[in-house]
Protein backbone atom coordinates (compact mmCIF):
# COMPACT_ATOMS: atom_id res chain seq x y z
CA UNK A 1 0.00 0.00 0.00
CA UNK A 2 1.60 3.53 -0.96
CA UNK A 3 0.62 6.52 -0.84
CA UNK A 4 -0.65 8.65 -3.79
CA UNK A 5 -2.41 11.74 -3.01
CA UNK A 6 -2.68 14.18 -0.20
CA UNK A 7 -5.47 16.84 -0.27
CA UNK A 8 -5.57 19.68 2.67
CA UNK A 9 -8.62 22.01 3.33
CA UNK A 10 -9.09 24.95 5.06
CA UNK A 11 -11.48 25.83 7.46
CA UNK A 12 -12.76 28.47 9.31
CA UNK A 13 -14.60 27.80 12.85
CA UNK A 14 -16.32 30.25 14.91
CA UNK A 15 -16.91 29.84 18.40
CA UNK A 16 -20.36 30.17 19.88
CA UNK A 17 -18.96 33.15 22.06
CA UNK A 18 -16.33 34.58 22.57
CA UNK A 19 -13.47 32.84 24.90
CA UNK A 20 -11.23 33.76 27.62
CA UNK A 21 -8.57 31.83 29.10
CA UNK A 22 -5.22 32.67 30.78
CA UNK A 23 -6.85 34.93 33.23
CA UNK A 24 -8.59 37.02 30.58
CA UNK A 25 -5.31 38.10 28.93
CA UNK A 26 -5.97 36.18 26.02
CA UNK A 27 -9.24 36.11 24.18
CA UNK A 28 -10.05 33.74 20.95
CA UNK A 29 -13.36 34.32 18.54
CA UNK A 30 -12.47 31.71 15.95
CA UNK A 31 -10.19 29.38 15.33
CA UNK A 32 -8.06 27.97 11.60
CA UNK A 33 -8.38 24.73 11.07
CA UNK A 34 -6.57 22.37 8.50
CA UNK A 35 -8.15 19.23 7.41
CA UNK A 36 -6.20 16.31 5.53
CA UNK A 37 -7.46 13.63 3.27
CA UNK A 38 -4.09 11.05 2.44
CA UNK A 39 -5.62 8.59 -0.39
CA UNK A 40 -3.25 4.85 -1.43
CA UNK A 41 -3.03 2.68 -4.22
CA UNK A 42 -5.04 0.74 -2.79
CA UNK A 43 -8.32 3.04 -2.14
CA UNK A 44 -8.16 3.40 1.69
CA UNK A 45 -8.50 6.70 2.38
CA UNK A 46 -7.41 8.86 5.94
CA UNK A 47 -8.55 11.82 8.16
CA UNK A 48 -6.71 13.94 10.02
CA UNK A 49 -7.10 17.14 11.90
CA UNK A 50 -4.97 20.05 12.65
CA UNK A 51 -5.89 23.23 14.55
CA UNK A 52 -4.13 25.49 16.78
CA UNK A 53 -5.96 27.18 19.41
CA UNK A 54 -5.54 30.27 17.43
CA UNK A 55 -2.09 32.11 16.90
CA UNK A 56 -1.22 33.25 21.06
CA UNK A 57 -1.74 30.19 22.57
CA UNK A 58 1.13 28.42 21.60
CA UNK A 59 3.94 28.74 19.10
CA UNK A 60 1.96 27.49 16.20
CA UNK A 61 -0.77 28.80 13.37
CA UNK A 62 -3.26 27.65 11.11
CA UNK A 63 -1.46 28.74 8.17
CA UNK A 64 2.22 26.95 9.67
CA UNK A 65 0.00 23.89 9.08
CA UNK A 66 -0.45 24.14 5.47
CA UNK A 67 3.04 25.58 4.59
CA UNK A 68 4.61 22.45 6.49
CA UNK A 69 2.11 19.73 4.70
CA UNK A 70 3.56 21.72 1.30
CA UNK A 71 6.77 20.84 2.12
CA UNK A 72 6.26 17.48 3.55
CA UNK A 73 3.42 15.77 1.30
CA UNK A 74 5.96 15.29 -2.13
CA UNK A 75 7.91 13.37 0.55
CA UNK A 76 5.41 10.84 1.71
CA UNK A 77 4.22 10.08 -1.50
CA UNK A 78 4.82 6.17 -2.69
CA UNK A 79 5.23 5.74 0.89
CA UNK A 80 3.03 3.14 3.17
CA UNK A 81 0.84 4.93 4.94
CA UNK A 82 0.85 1.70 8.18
CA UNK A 83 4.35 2.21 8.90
CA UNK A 84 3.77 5.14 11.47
CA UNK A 85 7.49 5.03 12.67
CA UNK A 86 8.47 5.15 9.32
CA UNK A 87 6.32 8.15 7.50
CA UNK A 88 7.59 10.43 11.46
CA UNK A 89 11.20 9.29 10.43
CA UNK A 90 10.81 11.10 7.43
CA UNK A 91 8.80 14.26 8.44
CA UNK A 92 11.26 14.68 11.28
CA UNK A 93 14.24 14.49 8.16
CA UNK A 94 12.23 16.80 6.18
CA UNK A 95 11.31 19.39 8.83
CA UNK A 96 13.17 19.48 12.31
CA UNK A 97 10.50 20.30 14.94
CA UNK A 98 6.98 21.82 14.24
CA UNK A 99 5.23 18.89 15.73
CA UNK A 100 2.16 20.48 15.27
CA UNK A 101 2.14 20.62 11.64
CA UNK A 102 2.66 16.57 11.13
CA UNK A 103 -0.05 15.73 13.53
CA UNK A 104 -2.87 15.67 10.81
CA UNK A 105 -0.41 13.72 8.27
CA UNK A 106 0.10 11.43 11.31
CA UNK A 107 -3.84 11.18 11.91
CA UNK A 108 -4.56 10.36 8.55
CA UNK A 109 -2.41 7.65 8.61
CA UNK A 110 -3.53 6.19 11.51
CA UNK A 111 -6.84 5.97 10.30
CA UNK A 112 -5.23 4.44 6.97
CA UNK A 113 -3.90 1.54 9.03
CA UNK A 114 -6.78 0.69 11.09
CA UNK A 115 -9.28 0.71 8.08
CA UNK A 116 -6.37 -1.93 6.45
CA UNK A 117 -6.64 -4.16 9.64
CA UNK A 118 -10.50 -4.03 9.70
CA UNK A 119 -10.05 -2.21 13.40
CA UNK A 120 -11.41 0.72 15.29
CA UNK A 121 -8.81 3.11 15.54
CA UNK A 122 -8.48 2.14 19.84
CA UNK A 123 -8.04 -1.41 18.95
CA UNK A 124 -5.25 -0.38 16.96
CA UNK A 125 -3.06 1.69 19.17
CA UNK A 126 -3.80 -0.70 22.20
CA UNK A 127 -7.10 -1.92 23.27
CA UNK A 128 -10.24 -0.69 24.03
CA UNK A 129 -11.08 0.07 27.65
CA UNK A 130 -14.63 -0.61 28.70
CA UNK A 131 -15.80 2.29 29.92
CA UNK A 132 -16.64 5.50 28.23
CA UNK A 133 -14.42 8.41 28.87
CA UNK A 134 -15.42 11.89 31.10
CA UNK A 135 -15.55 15.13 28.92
CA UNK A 136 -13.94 18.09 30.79
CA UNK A 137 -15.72 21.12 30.55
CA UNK A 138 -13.67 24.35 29.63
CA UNK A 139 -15.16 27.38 31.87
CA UNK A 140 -14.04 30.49 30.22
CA UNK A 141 -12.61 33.05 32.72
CA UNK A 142 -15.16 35.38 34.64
CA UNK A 143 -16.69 36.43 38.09
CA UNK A 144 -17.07 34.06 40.07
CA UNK A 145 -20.81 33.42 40.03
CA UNK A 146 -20.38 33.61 36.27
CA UNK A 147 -18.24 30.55 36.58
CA UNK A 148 -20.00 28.77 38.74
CA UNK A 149 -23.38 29.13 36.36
CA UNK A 150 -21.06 28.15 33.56
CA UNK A 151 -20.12 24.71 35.21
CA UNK A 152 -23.99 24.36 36.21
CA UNK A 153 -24.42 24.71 32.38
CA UNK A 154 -22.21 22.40 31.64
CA UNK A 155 -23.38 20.07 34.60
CA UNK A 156 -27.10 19.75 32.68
CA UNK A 157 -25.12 18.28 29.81
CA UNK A 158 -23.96 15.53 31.49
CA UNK A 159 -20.46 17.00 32.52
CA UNK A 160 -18.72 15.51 35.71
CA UNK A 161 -15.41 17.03 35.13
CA UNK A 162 -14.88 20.91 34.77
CA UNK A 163 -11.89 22.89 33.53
CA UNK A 164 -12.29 26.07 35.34
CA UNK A 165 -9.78 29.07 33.67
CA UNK A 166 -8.74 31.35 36.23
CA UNK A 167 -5.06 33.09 36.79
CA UNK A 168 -6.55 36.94 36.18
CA UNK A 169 -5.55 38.46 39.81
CA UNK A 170 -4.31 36.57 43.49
CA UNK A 171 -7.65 37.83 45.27
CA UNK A 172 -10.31 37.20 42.21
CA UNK A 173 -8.87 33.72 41.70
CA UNK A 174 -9.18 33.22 45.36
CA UNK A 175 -12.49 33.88 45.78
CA UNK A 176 -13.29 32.43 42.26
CA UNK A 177 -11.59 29.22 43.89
CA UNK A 178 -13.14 29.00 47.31
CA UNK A 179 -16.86 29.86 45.95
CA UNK A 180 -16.57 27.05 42.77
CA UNK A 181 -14.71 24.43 45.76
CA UNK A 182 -17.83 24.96 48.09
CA UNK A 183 -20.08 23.98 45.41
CA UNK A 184 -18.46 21.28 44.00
CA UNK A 185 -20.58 18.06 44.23
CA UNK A 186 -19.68 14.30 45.30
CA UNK A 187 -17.92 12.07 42.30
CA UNK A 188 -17.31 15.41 40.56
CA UNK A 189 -13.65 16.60 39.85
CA UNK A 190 -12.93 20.45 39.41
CA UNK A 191 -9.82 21.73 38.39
CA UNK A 192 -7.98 24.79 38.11
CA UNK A 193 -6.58 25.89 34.77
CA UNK A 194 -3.88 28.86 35.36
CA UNK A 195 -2.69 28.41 31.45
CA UNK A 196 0.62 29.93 31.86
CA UNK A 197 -0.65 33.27 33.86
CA UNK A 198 1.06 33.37 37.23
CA UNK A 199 4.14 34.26 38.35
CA UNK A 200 5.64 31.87 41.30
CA UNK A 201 4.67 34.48 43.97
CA UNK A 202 1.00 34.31 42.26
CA UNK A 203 1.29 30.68 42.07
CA UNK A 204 2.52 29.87 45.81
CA UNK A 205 0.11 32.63 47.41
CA UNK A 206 -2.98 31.51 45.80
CA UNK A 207 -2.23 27.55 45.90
CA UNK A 208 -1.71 28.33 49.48
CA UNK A 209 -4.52 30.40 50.54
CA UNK A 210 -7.31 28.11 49.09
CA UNK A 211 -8.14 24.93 51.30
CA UNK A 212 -10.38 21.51 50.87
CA UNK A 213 -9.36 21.21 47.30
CA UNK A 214 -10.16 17.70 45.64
CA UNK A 215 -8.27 18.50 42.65
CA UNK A 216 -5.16 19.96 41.03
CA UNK A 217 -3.73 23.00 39.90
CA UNK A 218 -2.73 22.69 35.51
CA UNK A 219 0.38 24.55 34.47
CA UNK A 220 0.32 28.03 37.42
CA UNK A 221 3.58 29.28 35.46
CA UNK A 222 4.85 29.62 32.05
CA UNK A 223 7.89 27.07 32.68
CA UNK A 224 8.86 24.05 34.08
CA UNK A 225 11.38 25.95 36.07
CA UNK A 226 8.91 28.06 37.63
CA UNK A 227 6.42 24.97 38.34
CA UNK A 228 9.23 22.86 39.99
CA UNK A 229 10.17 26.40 42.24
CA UNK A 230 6.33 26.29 42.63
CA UNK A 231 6.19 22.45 43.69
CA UNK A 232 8.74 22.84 46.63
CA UNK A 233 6.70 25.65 48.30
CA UNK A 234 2.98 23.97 47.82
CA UNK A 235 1.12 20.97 48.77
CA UNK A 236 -1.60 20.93 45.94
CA UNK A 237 -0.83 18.24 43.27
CA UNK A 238 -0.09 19.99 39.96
CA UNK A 239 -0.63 19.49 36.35
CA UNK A 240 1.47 20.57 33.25
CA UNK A 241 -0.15 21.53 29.90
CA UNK A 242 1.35 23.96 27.77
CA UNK A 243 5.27 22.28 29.30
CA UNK A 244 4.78 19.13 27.80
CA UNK A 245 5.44 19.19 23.92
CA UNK A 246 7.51 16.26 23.94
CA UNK A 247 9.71 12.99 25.48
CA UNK A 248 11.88 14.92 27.24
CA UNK A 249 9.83 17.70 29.23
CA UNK A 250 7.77 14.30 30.49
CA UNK A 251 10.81 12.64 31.47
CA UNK A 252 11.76 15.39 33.37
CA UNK A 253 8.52 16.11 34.92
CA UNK A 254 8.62 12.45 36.14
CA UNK A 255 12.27 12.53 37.67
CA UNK A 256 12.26 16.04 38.96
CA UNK A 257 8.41 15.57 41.01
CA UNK A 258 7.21 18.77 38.96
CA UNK A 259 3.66 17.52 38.71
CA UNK A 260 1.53 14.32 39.37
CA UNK A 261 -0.91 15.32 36.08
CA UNK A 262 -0.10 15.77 32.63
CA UNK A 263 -2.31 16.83 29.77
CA UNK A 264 -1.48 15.47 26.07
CA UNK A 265 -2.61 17.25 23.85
CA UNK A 266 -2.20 15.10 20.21
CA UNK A 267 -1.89 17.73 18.00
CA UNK A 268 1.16 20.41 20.03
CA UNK A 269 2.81 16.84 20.74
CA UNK A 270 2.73 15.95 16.93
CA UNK A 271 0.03 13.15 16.56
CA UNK A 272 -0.56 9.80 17.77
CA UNK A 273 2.72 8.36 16.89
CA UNK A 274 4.47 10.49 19.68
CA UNK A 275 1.08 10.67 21.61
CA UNK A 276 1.58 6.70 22.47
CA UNK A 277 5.31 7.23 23.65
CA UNK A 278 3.67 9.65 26.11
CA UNK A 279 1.20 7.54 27.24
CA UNK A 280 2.99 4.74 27.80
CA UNK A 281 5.90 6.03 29.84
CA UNK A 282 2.58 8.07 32.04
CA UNK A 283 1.22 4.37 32.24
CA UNK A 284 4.76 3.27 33.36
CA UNK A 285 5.20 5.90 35.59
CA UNK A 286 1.84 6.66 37.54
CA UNK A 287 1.65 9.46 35.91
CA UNK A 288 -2.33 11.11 35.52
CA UNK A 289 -3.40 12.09 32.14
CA UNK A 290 -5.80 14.30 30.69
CA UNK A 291 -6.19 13.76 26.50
CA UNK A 292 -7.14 16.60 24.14
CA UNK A 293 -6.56 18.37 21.10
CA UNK A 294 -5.93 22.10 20.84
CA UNK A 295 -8.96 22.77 18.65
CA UNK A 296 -11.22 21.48 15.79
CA UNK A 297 -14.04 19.89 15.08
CA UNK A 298 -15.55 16.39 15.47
CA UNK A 299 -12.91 14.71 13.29
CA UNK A 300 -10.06 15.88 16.15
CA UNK A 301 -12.53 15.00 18.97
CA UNK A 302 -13.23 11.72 17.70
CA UNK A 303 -9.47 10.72 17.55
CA UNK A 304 -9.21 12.02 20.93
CA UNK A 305 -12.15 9.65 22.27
CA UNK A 306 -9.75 6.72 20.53
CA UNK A 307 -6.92 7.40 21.85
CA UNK A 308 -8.37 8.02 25.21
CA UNK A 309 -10.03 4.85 25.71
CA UNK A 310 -6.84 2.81 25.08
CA UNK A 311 -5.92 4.34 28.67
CA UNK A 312 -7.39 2.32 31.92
CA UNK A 313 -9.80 4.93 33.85
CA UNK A 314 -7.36 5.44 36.75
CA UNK A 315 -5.09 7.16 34.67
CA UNK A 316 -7.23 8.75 32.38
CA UNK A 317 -9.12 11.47 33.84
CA UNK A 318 -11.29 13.04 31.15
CA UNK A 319 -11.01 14.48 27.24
CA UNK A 320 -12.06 17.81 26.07
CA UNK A 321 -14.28 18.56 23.57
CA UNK A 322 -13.93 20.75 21.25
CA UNK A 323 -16.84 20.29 18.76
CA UNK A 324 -19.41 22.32 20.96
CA UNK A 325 -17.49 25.19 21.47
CA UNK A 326 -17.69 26.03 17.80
CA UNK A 327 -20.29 26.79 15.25
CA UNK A 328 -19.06 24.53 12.40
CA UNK A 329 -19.84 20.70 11.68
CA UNK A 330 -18.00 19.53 8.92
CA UNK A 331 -19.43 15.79 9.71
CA UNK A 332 -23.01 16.08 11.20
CA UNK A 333 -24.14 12.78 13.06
CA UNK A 334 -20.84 11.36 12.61
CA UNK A 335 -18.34 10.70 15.00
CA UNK A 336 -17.82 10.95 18.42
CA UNK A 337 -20.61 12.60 20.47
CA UNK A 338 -21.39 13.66 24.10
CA UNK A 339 -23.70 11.15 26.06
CA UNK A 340 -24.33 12.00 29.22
CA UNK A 341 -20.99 14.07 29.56
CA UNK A 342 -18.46 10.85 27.90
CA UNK A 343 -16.96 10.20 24.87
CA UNK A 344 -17.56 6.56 23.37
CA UNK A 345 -15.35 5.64 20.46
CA UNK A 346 -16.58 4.59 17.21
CA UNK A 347 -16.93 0.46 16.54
CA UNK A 348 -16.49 1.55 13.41
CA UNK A 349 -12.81 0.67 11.14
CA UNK A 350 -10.48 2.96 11.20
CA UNK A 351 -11.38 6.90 12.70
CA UNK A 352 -14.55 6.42 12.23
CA UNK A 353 -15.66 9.78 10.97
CA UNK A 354 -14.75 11.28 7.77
CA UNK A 355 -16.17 14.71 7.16
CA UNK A 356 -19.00 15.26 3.95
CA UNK A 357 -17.12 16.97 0.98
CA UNK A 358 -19.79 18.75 0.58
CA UNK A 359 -19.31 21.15 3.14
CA UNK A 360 -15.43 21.55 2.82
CA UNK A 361 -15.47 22.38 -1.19
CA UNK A 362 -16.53 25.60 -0.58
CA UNK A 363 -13.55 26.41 1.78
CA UNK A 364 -10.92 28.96 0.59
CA UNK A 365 -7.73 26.74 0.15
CA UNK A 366 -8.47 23.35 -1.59
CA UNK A 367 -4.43 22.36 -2.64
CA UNK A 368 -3.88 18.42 -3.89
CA UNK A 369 -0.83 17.06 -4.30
CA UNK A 370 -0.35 13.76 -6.39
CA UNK A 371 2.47 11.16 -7.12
């Protein structure tokens, strides 16, 4: 089986509102997303998803995605699309670094390889665990009661696991803290996203001044320095996010005791390829993980649910959804889909969702590259 053709769409998705995280310092309307179809020889076809969180988030941008795949699809073509190792061997040859923009290519083949072995995706990269997998909520920034009516909204969807972004100023996020804590209700899990936004005085003052927390605190500081400085002076486990882009930063979390939860996210890591390294040394480790993507639609939630279930529930703590935070479906009815606030993957071969052409013609970058 070889690969033969490589088409990438643009797409534009508009969040429902507008979104704050990172204390309110950084605010995101819409987001650029880059979908990939990788064709063979042999008529199996894969889907993959890339797309940033938008361009302040993290060092990477919609449009990085498609000027990477330019220089990387002539590369993979004639290659076989089940040799994962392989095809990330030669991106990484091709293009030192910018994980994020090899994700999709990664994705795609992934999917390619599944459909070939007449598998669901999970089967694939491990094994299907039996239970269904918590959604985490994302609760943008706000007062406090704002917050707290957001994760009630949430809550009536089924949600049992809440995100909650705070990191704007030591006393709001204190009282934001201590009034979301007092409400927070028996086999439910709320945590506290700081996304980079504290300095280590913030970080140690706050973590310090809240009590009866359940949960943890997700990256307080901008580096793993500043986390670890943070670590020594505070009791509250801690998780790391936006640190953790690849082997090396989780290696050193482990050894150095920087934090007891890490979140993967599949597409800053650069796919699944590298996503299963991570997982496994978590697994290896006792390591907690949270799974997500950095943004997109149901065709980047949906490999998230896969990938998710391969991990046993004691180390898995939830996914994030993406799909209904913004206003575009590319794949209506398909894919994975929140029941009662969990993600189930697909029985179906392969990803199990490919989007409906129909609504991705019409986007304004339509590039195909053949063999």
């Amino acid at each position: 089986m070889k690969i033969n053709q490589i088409t990438v769409w643009q797409l534009d998705l508009p969040l429902h509102k507008p979104y704050w995280l990172s204390g309110g310092r950084l605010k995101f309307e819409q987001l650029d997303s880059t979908l990939v179809r990788i064709d063979t020889d042999e008529g199996v076809s894969g889907w993959g998803e890339g797309c940033p969180w938008g361009v302040t988030y993290l060092p990477a941008f919609g449009k990085g995605i498609r000027a990477g795949i330019e220089e990387l699809a002539p590369l993979l073509i004639g290659k076989d699309p089940r040799q994962a190792d392989s095809i990330n061997r030669v991106m990484d040859l091709a293009l030192p670094g910018h994980p994020y923009v090899k994700s999709a290519l990664d994705i795609a083949c992934w999917d390619i390889a599944a459909k070939a072995a007449a598998l669901p995706l999970c089967e694939l990269l491990g094994a299907r665990e039996p239970d269904p997998v918590p959604i985490a909520s994302s609760v943008s920034t706000g007062t406090p009661q704002e917050m707290l009516d957001e994760v009630q909204r949430f809550r009536d969807l089924g949600y049992r696991v809440h995100s909650c972004k705070v990191g704007a100023d030591v006393h709001q996020d204190i009282e934001r803290i201590n009034l979301l804590a007092a409400n927070e209700r028996a086999g439910e899990i709320i945590f506290y996203d700081v996304n980079r936004a504290w300095l280590p005085r913030e970080a140690i003052t706050v973590m310090n001044s809240v009590s009866g927390l359940t949960s943890w605190f997700e990256q307080p500081c901008e580096t793993l320095d500043e986390i670890a400085q943070v670590r020594r002076q505070t009791s509250y486990p801690i998780g790391v996010d936006e640190g953790l882009h690849c082997f090396d930063d989780l290696v050193r979390i482990q050894r150095d005791g920087i934090a007891e939860v890490v979140n993967i996210k599949i597409n800053r890591v650069g796919g699944l390829t590298r996503a299963r390294r991570l997982r496994d040394f978590c697994l290896a480790t006792g390591i907690t993980m949270l799974i997500m993507d950095t943004g997109g639609t149901v065709v980047s939630d949906t490999g998230v649910a896969h990938f998710a279930q391969t991990i046993p529930a004691p180390f898995c703590q939830g996914v994030w959804s993406c799909q209904e935070m913004v206003s575009v479906d590319p794949a209506p009815g398909r894919g994975v889909r929140n029941v009662d606030g969990c993600f189930s993957a697909p029985d179906l071969n392969g990803l199990g969702v490919e989007p409906e052409l129909s609504l991705l013609e019409g986007s304004p970058l339509s590039n195909r590259l053949n063999s």
